[in-house]
C-alpha atoms as a PDB file:
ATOM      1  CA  UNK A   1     103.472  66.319  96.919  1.00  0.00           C
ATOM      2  CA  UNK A   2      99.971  65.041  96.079  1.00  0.00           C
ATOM      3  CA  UNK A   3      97.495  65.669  98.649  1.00  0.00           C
ATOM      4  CA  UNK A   4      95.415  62.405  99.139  1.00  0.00           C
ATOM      5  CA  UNK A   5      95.216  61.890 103.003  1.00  0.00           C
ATOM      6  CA  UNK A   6      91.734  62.683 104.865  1.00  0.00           C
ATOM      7  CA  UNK A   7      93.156  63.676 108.337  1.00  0.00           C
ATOM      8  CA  UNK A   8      91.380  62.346 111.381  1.00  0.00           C
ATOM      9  CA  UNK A   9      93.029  64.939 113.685  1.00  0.00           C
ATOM     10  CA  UNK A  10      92.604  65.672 117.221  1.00  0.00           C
ATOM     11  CA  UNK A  11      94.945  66.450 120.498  1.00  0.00           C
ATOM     12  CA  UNK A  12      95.954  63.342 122.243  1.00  0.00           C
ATOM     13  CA  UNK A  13      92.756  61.803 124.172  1.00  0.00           C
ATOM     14  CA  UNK A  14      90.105  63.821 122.881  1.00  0.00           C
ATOM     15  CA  UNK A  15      88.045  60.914 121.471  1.00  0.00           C
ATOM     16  CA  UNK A  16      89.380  59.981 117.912  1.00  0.00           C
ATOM     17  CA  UNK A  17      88.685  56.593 117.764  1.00  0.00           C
ATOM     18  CA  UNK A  18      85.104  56.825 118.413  1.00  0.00           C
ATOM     19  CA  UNK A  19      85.483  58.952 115.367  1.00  0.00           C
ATOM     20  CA  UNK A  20      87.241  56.283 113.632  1.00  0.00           C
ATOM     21  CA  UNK A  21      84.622  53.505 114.235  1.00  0.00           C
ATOM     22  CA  UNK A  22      82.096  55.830 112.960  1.00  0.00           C
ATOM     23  CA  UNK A  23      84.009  56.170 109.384  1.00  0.00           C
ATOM     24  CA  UNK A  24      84.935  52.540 109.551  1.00  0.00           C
ATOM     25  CA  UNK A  25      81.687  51.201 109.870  1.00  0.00           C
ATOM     26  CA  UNK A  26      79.993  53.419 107.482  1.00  0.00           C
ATOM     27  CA  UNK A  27      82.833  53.570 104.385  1.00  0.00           C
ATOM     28  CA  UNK A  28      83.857  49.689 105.142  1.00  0.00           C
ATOM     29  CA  UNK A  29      82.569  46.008 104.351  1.00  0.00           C
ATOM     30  CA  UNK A  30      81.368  43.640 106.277  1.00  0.00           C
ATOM     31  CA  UNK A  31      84.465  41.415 105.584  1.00  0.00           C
ATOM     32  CA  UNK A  32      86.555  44.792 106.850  1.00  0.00           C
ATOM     33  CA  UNK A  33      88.157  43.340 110.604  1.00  0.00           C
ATOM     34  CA  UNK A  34      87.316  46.079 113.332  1.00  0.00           C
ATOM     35  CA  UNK A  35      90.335  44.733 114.956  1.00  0.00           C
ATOM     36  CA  UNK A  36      92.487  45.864 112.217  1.00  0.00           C
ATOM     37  CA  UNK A  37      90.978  49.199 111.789  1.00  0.00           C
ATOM     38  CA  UNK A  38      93.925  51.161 112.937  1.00  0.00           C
ATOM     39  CA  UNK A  39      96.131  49.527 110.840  1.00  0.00           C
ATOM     40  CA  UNK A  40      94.439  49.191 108.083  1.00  0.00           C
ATOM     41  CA  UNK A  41      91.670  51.270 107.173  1.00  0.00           C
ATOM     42  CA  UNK A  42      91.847  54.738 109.187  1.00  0.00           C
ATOM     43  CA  UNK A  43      95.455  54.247 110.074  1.00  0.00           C
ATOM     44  CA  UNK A  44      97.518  55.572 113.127  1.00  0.00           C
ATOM     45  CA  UNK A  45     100.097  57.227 111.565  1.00  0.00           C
ATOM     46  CA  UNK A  46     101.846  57.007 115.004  1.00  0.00           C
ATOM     47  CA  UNK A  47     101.826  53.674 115.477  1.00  0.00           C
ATOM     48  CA  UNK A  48     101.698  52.438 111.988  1.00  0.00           C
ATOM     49  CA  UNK A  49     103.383  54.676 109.775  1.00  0.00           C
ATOM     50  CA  UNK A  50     104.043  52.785 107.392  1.00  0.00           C
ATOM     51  CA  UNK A  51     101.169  50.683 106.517  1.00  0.00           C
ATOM     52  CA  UNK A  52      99.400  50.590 103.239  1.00  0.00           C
ATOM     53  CA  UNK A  53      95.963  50.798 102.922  1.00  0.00           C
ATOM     54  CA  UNK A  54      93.496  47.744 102.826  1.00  0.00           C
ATOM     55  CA  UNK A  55      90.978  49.246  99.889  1.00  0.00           C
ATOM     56  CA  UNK A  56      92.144  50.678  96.483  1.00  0.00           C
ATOM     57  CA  UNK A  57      90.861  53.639  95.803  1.00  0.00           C
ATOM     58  CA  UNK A  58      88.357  53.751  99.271  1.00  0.00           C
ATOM     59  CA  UNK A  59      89.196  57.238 101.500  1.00  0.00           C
ATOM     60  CA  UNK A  60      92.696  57.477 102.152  1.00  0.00           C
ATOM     61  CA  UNK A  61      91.972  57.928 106.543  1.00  0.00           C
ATOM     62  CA  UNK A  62      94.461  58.638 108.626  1.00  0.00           C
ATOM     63  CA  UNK A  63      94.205  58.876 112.512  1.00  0.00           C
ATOM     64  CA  UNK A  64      96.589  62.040 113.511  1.00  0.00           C
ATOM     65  CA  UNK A  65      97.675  64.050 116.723  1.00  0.00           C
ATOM     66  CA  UNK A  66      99.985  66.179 115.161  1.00  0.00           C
ATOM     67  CA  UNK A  67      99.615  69.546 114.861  1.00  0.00           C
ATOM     68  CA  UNK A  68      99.278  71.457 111.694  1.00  0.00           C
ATOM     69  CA  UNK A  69     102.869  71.524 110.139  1.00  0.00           C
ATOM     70  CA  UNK A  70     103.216  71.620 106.472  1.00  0.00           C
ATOM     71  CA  UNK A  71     107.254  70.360 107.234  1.00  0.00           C
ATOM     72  CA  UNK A  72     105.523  66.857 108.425  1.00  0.00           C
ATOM     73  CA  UNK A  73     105.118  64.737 105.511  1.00  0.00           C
ATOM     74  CA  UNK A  74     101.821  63.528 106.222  1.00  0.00           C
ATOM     75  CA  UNK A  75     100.277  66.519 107.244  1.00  0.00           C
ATOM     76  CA  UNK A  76     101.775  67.987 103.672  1.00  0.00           C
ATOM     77  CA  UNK A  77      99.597  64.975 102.105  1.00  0.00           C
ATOM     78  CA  UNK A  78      96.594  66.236 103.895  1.00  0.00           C
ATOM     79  CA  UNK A  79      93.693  67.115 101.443  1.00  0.00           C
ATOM     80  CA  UNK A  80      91.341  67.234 104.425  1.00  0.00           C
ATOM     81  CA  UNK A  81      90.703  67.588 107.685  1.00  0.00           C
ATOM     82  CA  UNK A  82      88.363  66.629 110.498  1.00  0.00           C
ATOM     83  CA  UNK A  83      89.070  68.001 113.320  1.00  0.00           C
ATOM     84  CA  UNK A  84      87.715  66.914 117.007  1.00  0.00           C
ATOM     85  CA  UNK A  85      87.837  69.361 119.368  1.00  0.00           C
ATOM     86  CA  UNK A  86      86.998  68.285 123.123  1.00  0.00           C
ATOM     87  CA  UNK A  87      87.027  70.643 126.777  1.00  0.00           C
ATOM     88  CA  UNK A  88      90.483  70.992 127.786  1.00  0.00           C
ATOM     89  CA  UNK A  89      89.970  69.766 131.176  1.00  0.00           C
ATOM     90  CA  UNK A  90      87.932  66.991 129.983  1.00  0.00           C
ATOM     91  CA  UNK A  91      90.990  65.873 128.394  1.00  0.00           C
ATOM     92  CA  UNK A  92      93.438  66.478 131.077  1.00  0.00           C
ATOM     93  CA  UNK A  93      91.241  63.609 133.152  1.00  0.00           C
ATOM     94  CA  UNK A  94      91.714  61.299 130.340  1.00  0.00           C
ATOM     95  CA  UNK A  95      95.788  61.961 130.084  1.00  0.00           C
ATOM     96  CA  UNK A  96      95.676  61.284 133.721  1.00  0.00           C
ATOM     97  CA  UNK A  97      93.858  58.360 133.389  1.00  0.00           C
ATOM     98  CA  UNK A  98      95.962  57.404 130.095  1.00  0.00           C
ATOM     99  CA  UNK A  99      99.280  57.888 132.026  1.00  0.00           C
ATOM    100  CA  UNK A 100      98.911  55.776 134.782  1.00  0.00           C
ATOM    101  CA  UNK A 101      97.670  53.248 131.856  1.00  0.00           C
ATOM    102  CA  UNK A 102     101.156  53.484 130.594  1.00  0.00           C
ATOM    103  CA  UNK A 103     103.463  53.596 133.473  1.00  0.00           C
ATOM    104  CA  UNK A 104     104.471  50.902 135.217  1.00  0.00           C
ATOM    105  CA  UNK A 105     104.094  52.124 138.449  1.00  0.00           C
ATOM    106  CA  UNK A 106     100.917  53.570 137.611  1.00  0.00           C
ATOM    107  CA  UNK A 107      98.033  53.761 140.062  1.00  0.00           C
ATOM    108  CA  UNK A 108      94.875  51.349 139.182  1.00  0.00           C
ATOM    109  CA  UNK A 109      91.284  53.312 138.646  1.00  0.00           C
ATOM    110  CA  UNK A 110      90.067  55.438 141.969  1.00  0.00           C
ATOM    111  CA  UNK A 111      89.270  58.757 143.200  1.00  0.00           C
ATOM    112  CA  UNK A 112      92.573  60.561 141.785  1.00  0.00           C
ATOM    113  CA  UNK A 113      92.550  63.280 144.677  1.00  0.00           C
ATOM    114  CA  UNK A 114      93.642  60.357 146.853  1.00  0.00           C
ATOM    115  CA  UNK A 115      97.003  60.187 144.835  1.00  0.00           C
ATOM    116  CA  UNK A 116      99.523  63.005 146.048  1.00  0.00           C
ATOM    117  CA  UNK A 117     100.557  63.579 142.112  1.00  0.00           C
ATOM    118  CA  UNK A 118      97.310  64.523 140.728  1.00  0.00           C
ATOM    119  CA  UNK A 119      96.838  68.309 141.912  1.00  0.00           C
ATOM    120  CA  UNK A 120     100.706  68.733 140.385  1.00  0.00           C
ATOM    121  CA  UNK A 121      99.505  66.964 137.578  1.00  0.00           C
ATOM    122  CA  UNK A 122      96.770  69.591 137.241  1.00  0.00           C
ATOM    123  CA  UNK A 123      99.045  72.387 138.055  1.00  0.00           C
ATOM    124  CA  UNK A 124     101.168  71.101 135.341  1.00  0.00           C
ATOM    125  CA  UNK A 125      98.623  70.981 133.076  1.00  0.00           C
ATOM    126  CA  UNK A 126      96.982  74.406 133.679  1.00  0.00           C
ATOM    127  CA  UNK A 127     100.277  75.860 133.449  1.00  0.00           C
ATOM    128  CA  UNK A 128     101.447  74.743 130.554  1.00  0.00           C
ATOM    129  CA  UNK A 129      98.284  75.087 128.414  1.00  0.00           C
ATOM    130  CA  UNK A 130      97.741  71.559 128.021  1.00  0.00           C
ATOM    131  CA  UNK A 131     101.250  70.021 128.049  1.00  0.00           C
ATOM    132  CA  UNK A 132     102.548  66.641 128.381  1.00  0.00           C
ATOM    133  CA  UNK A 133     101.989  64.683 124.618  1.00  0.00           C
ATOM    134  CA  UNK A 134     105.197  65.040 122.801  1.00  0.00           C
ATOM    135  CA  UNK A 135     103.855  64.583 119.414  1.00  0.00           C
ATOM    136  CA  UNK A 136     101.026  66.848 119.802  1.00  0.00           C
ATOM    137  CA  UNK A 137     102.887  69.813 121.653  1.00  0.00           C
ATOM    138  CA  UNK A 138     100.288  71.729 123.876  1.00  0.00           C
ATOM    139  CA  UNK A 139      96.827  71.346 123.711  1.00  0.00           C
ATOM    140  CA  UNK A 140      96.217  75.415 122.807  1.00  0.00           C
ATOM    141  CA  UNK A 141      99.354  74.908 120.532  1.00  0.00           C
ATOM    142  CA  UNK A 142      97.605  72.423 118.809  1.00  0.00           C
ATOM    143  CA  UNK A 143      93.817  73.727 118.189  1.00  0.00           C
ATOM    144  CA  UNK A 144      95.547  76.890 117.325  1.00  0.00           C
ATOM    145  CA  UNK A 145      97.313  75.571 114.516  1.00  0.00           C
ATOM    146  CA  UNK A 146      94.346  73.421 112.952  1.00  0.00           C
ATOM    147  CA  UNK A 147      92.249  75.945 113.100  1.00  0.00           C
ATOM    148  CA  UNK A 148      94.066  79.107 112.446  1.00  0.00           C
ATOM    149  CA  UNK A 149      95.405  77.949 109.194  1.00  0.00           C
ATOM    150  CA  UNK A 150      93.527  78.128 106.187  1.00  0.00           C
ATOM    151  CA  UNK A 151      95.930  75.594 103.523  1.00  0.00           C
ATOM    152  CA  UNK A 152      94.058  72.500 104.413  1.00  0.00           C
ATOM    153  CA  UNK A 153      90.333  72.604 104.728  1.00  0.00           C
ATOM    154  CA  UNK A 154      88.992  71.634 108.243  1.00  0.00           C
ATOM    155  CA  UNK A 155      85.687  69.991 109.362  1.00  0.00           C
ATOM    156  CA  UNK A 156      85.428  70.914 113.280  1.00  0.00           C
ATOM    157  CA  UNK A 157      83.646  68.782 115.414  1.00  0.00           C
ATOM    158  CA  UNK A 158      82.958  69.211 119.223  1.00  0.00           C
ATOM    159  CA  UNK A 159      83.492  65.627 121.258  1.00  0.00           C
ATOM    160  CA  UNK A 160      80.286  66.008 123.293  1.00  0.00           C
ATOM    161  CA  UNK A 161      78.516  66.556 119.977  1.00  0.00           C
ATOM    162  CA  UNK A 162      79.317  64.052 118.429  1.00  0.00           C
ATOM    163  CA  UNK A 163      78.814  61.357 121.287  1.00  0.00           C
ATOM    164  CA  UNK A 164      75.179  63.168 122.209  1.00  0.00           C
ATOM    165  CA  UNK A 165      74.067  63.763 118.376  1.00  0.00           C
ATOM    166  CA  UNK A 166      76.172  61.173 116.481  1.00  0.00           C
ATOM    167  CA  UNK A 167      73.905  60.949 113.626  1.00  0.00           C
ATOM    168  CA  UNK A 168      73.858  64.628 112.970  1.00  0.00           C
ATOM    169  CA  UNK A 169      77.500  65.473 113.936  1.00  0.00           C
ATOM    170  CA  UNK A 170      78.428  62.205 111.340  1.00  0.00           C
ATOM    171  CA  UNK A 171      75.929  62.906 108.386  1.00  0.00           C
ATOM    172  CA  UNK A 172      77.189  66.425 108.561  1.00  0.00           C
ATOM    173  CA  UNK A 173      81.410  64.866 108.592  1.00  0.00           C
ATOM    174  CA  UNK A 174      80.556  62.617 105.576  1.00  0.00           C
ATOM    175  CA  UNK A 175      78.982  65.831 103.784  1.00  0.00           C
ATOM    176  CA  UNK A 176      82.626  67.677 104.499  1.00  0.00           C
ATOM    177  CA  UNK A 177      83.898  65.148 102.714  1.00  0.00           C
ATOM    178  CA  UNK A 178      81.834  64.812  99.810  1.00  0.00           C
ATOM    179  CA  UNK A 179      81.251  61.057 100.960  1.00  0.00           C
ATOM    180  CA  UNK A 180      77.809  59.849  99.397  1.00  0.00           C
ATOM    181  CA  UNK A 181      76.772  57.455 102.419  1.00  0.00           C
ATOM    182  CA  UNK A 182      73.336  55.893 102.665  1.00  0.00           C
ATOM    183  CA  UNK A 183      71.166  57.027 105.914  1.00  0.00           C
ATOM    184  CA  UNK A 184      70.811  53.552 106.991  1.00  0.00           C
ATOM    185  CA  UNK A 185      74.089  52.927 107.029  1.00  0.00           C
ATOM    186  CA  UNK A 186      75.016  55.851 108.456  1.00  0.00           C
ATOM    187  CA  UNK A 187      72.461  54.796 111.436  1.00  0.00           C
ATOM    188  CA  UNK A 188      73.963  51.583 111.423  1.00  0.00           C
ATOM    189  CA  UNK A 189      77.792  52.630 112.027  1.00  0.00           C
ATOM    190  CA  UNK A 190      76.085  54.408 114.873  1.00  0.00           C
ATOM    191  CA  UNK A 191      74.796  51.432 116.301  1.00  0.00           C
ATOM    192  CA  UNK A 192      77.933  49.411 115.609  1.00  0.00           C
ATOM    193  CA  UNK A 193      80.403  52.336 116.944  1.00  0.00           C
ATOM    194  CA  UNK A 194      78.552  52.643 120.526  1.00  0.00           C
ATOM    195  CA  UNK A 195      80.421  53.537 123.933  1.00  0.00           C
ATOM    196  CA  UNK A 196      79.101  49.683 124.845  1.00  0.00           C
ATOM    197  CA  UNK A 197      80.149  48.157 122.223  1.00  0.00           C
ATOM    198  CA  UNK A 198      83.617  49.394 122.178  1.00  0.00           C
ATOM    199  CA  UNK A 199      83.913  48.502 125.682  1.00  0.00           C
ATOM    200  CA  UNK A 200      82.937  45.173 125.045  1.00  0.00           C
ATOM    201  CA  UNK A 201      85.558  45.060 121.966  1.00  0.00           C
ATOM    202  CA  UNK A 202      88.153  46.191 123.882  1.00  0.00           C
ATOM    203  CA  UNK A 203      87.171  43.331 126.877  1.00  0.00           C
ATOM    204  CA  UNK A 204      86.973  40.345 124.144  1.00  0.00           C
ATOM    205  CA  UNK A 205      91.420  41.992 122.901  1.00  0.00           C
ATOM    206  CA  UNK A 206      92.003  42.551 126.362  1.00  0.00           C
ATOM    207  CA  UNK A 207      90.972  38.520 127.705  1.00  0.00           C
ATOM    208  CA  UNK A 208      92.058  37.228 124.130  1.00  0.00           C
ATOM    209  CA  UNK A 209      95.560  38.632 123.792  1.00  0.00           C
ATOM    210  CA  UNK A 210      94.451  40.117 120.651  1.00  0.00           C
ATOM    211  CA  UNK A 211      96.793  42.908 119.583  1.00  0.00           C
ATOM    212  CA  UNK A 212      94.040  45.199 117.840  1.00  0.00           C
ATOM    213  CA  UNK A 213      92.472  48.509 118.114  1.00  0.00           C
ATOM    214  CA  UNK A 214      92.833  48.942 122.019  1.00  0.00           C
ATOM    215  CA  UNK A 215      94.537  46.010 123.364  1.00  0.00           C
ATOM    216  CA  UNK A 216      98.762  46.064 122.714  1.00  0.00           C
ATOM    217  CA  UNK A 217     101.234  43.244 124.768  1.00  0.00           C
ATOM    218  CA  UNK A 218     103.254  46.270 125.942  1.00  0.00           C
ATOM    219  CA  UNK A 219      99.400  47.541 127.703  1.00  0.00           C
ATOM    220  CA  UNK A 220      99.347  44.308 129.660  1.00  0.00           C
ATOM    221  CA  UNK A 221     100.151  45.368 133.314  1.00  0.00           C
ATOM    222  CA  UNK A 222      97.720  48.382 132.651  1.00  0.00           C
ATOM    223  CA  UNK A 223      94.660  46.323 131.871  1.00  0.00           C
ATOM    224  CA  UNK A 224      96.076  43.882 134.548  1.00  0.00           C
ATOM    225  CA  UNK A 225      95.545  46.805 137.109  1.00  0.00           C
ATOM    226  CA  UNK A 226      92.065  47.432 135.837  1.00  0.00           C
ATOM    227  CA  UNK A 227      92.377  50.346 133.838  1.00  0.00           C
ATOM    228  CA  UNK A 228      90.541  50.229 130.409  1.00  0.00           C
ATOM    229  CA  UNK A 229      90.703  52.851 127.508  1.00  0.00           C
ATOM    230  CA  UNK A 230      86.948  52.706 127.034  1.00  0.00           C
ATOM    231  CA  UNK A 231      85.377  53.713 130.388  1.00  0.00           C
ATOM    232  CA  UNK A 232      84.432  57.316 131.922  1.00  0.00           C
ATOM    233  CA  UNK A 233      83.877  59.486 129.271  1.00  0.00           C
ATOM    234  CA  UNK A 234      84.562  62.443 131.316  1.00  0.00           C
ATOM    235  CA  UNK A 235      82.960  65.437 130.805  1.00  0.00           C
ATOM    236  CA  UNK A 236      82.310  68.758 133.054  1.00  0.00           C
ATOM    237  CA  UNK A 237      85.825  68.448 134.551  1.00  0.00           C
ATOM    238  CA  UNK A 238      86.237  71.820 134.426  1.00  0.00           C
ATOM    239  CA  UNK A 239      83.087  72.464 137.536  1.00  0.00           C
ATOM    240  CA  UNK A 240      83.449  69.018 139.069  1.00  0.00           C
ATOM    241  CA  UNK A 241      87.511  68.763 139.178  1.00  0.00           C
ATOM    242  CA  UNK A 242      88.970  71.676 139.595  1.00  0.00           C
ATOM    243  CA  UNK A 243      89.285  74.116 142.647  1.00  0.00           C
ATOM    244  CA  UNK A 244      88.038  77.681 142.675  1.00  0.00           C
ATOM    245  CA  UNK A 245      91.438  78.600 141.341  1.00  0.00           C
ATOM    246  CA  UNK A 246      92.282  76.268 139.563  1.00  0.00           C
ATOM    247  CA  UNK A 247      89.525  77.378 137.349  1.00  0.00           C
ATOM    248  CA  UNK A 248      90.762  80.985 137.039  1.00  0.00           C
ATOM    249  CA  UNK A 249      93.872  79.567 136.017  1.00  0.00           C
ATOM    250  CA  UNK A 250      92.330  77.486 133.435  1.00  0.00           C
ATOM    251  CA  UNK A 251      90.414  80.705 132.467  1.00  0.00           C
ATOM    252  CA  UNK A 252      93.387  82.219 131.758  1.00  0.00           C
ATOM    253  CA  UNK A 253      94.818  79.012 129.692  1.00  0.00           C
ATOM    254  CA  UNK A 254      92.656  77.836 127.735  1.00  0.00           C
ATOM    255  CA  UNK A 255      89.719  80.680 127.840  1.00  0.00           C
ATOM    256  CA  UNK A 256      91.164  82.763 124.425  1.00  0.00           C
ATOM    257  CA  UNK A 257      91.269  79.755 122.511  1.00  0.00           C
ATOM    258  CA  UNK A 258      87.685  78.306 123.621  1.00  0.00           C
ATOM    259  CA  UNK A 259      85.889  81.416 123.196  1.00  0.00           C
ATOM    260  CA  UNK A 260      87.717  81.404 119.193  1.00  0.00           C
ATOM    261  CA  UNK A 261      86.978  77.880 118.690  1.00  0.00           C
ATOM    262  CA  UNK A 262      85.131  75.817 120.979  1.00  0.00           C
ATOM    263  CA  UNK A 263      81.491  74.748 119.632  1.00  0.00           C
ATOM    264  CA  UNK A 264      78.925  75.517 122.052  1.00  0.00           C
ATOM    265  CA  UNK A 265      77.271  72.423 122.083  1.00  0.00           C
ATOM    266  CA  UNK A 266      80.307  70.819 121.887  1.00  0.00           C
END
C-alpha cells in the first residue's frame, strides 16, 4: 500500500485543529474556504472518510485520533506523522466539556464541581488511564502506540508549545516535513490561525447555520445551551482540578508515560 498520508494525529481533544489551521493557512490559497478545511484540505478521516482532496499533488493531510495500528487502512497509508501531545488532565476538562456538548441532556458552561457527575467523571477518567473516546482507546494507550513505534516517522509536539511559541513549534513541523514554507507566511498562518479568530469563525457557523469546521446541525442544542468548542483552553488541570488524591492517582496513570514522552515545555 503506498504511503502518501501526512497524519495529523492526536488523542481526542488535545488541540488538533489549531494544528490544522496552522497547515491550512500556510500550505493553502487564498481562494482555499477555511470553512471547508476539514473536508477538504486536512481532512477528518472520522467524519469524512471518504473525501478526496481539493489540491493535486499539495500534502496529502489528514486529521486522525486513531491510534497507531498498521491493520487501519489509513494509518497503513501514513508516510508521516505529527503528533500533538497535550497534559492528560488538561484533556480530561475538555472531554468533559466536549460531552456535555454532545448530549442532549448535557449541562450548559459553569463551575463543573456543581454537577454531581463530574468527580465520577474524574474517577472514571483517572482510572481508566484516559478512557472514554472509542476511536482513540485510552489516552496512555494511545501516546504509547505513536510514540513507541518506530514504522512511521513522528514529529511530537507539546499543545502548550505550540499555542505559547507557535512560530517556533510550526517552522520546526514544516521542517519535519520537508515543507519549504516562506517565514512570512508562516507568520501569517499564525496570525490567521489565532485562539480569537477561531472563536470568532466558529460564532459567524454557529449564527449562520453554516455546517463547516466547528459548527454541525446535529451540534445545535449544544451551542443553543452556550457551549462553544473554541473557549477555555484549559491548562494546569492537573494543580487547579484535582484533589490531593486525585493527583496521586493520576500519578500513578499517566506519570510512566509523561515522564517517557511528555515535552517539558509542552
Amino acid at each position: 500500500m503506498t504511503r502518501d498520508l501526512i497524519s495529523l494525529s492526536a488523542f481526542p481533544k488535545s488541540g488538533v485543529t489549531y494544528l490544522n489551521f496552522l497547515l491550512f493557512h500556510c500550505l493553502f490559497g487564498e481562494d482555499a474556504d477555511v470553512h471547508d478545511l476539514e473536508k477538504r484540505y486536512a481532512i477528518d478521516i472520522h467524519a469524512h472518510p471518504d473525501a478526496p482532496f481539493a489540491v493535486p499533488g499539495a500534502p496529502r493531510l489528514v486529521k486522525s485520533h486513531f491510534p497507531y495500528d498498521p491493520s487501519l487502512p489509513t494509518v497503513a497509508r501514513t508516510a508521516r506523522a505529527v503528533y500533538l501531545i497535550r497534559d492528560p488532565i488538561d484533556v480530561m476538562m475538555s472531554a468533559w466539556d466536549y460531552a456535555n456538548f454532545v448530549r442532549p441532556d448535557g449541562a450548559p458552561p459553569g463551575d463543573p464541581d456543581a454537577n454531581p457527575a463530574f468527580r465520577p467523571f474524574v474517577r472514571a477518567w483517572l482510572e481508566t488511564g484516559g478512557g472514554g473516546f472509542d476511536v482513540a482507546g485510552t489516552w496512555v494507550g494511545h501516546v504509547r502506540s505513536w510514540l513507541d513505534q518506530d514504522a512511521v516517522p513522528v514529529h511530537r509536539v507539546g499543545y502548550r508549545a505550540l499555542v505559547d511559541h507557535p512560530r517556533r513549534e510550526l517552522a520546526a513541523i514544516l521542517a519535519f516535513l520537508g515543507l519549504d514554507v516562506p517565514a512570512e507566511r508562516q507568520a501569517r498562518a499564525v496570525e490567521r490561525s489565532s485562539m480569537a479568530v477561531m472563536a470568532a469563525l466558529e460564532a459567524h457557523e454557529a449564527q449562520t447555520g453554516r455546517d463547516g469546521v466547528f459548527f454541525h446541525p446535529e451540534l445545535a442544542p449544544g451551542y443553543g445551551r452556550g457551549r462553544r468548542f473554541v473557549n477555555r483552553g484549559y491548562r494546569d488541570c492537573y494543580r487547579t482540578v484535582l484533589t490531593d488524591a486525585e493527583r496521586a492517582e493520576a500519578d500513578r496513570a499517566f506519570g510512566p508515560v509523561l515522564r517517557a514522552h511528555f515535552p517539558q515545555d509542552g
